[in-house]
Protein backbone atom coordinates (compact mmCIF):
# COMPACT_ATOMS: atom_id res chain seq x y z
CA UNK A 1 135.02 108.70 -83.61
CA UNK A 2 138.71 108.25 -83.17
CA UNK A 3 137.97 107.72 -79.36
CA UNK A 4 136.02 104.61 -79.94
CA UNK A 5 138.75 102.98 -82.46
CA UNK A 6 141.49 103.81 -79.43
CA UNK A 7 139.82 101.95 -77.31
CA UNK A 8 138.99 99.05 -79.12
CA UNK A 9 141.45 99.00 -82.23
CA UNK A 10 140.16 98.30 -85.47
CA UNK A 11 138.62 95.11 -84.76
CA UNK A 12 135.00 94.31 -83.71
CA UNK A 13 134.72 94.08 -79.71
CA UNK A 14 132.29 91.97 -78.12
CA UNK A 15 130.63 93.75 -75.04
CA UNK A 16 129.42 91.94 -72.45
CA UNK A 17 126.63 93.37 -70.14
CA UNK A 18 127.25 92.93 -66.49
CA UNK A 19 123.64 93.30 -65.50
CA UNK A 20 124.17 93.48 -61.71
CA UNK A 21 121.83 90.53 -60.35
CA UNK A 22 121.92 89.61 -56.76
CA UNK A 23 120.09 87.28 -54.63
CA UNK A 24 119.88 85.62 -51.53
CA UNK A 25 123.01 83.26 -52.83
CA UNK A 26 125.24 85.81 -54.04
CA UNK A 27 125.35 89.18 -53.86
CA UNK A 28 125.70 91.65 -57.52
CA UNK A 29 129.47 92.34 -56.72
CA UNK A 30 129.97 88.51 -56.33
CA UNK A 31 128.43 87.56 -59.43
CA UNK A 32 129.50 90.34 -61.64
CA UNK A 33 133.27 89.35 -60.43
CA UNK A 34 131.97 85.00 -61.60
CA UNK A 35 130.87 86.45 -65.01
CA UNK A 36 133.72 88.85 -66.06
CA UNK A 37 136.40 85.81 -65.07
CA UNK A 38 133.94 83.91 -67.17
CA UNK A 39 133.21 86.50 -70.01
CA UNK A 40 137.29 87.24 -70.62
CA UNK A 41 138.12 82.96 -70.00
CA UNK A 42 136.22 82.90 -73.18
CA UNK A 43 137.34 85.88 -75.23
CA UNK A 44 134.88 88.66 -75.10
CA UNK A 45 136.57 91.78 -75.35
CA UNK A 46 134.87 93.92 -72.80
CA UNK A 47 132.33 93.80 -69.62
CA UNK A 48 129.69 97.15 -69.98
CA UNK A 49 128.53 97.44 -65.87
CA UNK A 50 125.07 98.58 -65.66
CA UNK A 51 122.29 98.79 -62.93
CA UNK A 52 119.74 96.82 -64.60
CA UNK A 53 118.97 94.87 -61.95
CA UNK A 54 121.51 96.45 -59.24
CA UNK A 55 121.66 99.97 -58.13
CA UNK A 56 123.62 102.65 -58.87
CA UNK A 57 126.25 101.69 -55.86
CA UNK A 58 126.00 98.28 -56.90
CA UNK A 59 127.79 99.50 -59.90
CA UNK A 60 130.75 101.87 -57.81
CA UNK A 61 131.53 98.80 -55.79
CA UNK A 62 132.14 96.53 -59.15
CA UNK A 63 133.88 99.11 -61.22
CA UNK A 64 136.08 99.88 -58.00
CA UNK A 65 136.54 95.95 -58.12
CA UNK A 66 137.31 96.42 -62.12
CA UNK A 67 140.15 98.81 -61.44
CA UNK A 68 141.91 96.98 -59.10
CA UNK A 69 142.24 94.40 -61.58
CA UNK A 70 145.95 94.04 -63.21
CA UNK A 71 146.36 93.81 -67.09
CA UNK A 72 144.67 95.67 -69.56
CA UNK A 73 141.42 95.09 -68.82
CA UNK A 74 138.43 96.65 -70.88
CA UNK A 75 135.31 98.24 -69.11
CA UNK A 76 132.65 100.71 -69.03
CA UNK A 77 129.97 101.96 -67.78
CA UNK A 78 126.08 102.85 -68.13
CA UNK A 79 124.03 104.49 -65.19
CA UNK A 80 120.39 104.28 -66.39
CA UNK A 81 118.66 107.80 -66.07
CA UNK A 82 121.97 109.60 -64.28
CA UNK A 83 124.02 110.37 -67.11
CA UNK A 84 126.44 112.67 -64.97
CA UNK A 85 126.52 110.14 -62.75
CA UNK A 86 127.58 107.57 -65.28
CA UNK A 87 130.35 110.39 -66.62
CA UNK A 88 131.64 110.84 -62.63
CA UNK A 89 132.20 106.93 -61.92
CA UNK A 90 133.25 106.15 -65.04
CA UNK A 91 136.13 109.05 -65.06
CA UNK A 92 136.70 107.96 -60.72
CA UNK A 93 137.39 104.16 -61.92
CA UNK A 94 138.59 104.82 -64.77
CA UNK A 95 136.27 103.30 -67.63
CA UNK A 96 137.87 103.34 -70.84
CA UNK A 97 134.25 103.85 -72.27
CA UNK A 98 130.41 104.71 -71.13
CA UNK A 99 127.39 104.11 -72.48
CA UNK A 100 123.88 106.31 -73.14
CA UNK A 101 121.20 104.93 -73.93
CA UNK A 102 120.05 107.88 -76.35
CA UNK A 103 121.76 111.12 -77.22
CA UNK A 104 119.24 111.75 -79.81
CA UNK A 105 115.91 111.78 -81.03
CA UNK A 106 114.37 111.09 -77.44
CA UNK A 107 113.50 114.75 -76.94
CA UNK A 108 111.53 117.71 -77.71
CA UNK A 109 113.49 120.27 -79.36
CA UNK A 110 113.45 122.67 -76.28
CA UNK A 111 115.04 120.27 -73.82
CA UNK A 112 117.17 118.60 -76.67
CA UNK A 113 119.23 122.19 -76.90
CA UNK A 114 119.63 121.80 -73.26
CA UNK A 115 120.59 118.33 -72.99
CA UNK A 116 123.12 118.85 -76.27
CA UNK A 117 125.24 121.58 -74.28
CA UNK A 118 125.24 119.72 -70.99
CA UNK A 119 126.60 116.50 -72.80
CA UNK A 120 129.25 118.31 -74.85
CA UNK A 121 130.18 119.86 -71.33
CA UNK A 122 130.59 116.30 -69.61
CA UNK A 123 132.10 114.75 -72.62
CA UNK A 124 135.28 117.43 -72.07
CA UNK A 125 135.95 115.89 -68.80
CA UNK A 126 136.22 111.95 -69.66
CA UNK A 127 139.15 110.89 -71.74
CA UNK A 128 137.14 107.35 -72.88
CA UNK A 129 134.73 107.03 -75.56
CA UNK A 130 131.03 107.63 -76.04
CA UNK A 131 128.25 105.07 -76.97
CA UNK A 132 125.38 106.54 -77.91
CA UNK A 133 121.74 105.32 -78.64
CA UNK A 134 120.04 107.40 -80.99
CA UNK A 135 116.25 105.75 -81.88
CA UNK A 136 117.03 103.83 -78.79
CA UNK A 137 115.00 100.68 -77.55
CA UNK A 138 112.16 101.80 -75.04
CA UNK A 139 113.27 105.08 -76.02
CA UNK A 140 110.42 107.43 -77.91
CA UNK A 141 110.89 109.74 -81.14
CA UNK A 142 110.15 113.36 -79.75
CA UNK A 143 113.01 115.02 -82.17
CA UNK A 144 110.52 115.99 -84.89
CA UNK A 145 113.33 115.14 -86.85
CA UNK A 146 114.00 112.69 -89.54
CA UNK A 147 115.47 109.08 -88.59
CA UNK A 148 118.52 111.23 -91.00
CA UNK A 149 118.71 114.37 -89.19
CA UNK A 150 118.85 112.40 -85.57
CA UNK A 151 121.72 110.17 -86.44
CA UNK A 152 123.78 113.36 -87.84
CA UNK A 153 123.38 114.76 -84.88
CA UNK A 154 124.01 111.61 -83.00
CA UNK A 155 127.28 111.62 -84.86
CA UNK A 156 128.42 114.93 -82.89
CA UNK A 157 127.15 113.64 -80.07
CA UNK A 158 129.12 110.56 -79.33
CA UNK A 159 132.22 108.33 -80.82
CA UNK A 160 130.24 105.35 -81.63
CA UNK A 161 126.03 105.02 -82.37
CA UNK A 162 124.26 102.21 -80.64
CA UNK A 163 121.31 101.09 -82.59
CA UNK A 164 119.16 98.78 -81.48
CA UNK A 165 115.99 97.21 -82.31
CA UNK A 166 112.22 97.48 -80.05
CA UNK A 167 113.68 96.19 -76.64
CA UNK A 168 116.17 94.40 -74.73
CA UNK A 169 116.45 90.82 -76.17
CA UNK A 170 114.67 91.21 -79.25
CA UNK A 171 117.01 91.41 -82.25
CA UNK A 172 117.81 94.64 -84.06
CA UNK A 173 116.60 94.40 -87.38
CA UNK A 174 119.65 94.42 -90.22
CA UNK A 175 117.26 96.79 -92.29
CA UNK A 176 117.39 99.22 -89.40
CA UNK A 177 121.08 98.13 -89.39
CA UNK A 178 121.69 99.02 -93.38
CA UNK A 179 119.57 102.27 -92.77
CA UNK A 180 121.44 103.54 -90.07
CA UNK A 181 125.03 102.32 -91.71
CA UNK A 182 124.01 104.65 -95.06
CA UNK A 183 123.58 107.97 -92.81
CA UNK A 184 126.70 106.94 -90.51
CA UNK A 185 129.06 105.94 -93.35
CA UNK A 186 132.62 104.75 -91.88
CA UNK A 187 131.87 106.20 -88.02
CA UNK A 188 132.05 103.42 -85.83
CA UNK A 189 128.13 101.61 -85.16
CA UNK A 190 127.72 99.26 -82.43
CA UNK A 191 124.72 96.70 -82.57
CA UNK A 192 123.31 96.83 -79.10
CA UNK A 193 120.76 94.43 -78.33
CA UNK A 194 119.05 90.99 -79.61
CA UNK A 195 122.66 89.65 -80.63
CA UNK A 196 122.16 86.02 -81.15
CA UNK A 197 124.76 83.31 -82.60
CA UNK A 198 122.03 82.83 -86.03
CA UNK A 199 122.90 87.00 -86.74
CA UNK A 200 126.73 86.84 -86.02
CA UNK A 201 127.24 87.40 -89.53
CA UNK A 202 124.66 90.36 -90.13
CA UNK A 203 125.73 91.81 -86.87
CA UNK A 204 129.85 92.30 -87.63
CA UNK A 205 128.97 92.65 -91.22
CA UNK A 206 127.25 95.85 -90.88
CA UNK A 207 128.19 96.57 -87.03
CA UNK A 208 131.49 97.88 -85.85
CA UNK A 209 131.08 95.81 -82.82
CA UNK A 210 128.37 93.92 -80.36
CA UNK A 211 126.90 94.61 -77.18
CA UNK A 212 125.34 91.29 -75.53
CA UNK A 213 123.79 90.22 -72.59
CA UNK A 214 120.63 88.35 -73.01
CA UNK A 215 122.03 85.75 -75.30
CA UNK A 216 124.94 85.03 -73.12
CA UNK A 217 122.16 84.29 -70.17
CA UNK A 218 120.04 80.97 -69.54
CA UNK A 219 117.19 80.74 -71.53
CA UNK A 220 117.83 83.29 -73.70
CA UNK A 221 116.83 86.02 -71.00
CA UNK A 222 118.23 88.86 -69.09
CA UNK A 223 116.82 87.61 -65.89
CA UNK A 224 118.61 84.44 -66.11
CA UNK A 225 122.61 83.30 -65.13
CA UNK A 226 124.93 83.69 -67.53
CA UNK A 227 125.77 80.05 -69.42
CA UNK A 228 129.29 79.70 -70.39
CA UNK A 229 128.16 76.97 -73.41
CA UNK A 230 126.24 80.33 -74.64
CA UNK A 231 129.08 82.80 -74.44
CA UNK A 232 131.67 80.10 -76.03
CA UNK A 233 129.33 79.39 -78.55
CA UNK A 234 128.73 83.22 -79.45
CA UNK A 235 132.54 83.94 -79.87
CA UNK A 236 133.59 81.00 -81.73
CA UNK A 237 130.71 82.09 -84.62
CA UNK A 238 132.51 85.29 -84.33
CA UNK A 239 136.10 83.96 -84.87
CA UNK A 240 134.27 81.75 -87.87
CA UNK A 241 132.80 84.96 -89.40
CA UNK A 242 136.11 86.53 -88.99
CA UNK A 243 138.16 83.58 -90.28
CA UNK A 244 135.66 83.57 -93.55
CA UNK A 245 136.68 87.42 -94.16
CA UNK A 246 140.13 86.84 -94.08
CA UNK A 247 139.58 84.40 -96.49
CA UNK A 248 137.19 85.91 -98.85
CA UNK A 249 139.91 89.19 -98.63
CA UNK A 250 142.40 86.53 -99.55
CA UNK A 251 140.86 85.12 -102.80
């Protein structure tokens, strides 16, 4: 818990996804290198590099880019179905944080045992925090646990829960939100998909912070190029929301 709170402070990051497009114009390292420069020009806190469309060296090459890069600089990490190799690059290129996209609930309880001792084994060698999904988007319910039982577990399992709603894109639903926020109490949840500018409010309300990436993009959709209207747009309904805090706390 404390981990996530060291690396972002006690405000609400914004994470940007670098989704790791390429095409026959530019390849994933040269666009990933246009959208951070882009991403921080406009005040998002942090770039989360991920081989959604790239491949896992894709993702070595830009974080090695990343960490060449002076001042303090926030980024992580999230290897899609290699979780040690997310833990290994993101401890080689020094991420201050790494993403999974479920530490709980996506297994039967025979593998869950195994995959619980292997985590808490890699956790002990990365200094950064933990994001983990737990009821995770494209992600299915194998626990035979309660929605309860998985986030408690979740909660030993990571520094911050990612909860998300039925895929990437579509919003998370604030009642799933509210739900999850009663079990969790104060440790840190991060809203992590379907962000739009219309649920700023919901989202840092209830949310300790914001992962986005389809919003930021043209149309609306992962597949598309990032649009800097969309990303300045996004962050000044943030800095609204958090202007109108400071002055409800105020009155």
């Amino acid at each position: 818990m404390m981990r996530y709170y060291e690396v972002f402070g006690y405000r609400k990051p914004v994470i940007a996804m670098l989704h790791l497009k390429g095409d026959a114009r530019k390849s994933p390292l040269e666009r990933a290198k246009e959208e951070t420069e882009l991403y921080l020009s406009r005040g998002v806190d942090a770039v989360l590099v991920e081989n959604y469309f790239g491949s896992a060296e894709d993702c070595r090459q830009v974080l090695d880019w990343l960490s060449r890069q002076s001042g303090a600089l926030c980024y992580g990490v999230n290897i899609l179905g290699d979780m040690d190799l997310g833990f290994r690059l993101a401890r080689e290129y020094g991420a201050a944080f790494l993403q999974l996209d479920s530490v709980c609930g996506h297994l039967a309880p025979f593998q869950d045992d195994m995959f619980a001792r292997k985590l808490a084994q890699l956790r002990k060698t990365f200094d950064g925090a933990v994001l983990g999904g737990v009821r995770f988007k494209y992600q299915p319910v194998c626990s035979g646990r309660t929605e309860e039982e998985d986030l408690r577990l979740g909660m030993e399992r990571c520094d911050a829960v990612v909860v998300t709603g039925t895929g990437t894109g579509i919003g998370t639903p604030v009642e799933k939100m509210r739900r999850f926020r009663k079990t969790l109490g104060d440790f840190p949840m991060v809203v992590g998909a379907g962000c739009t500018v219309e649920t700023v409010p919901e989202t840092f309300e209830v949310g300790d912070g914001a992962i986005v990436g389809s919003y930021f993009k043209e149309a609306h959709n992962a597949m598309g190029d990032v649009e800097a209207a969309y990303v300045a747009r996004f962050m000044e309904a943030k800095r609204q929301w958090e202007r109108s805090r400071v002055s409800w706390n105020r009155s």
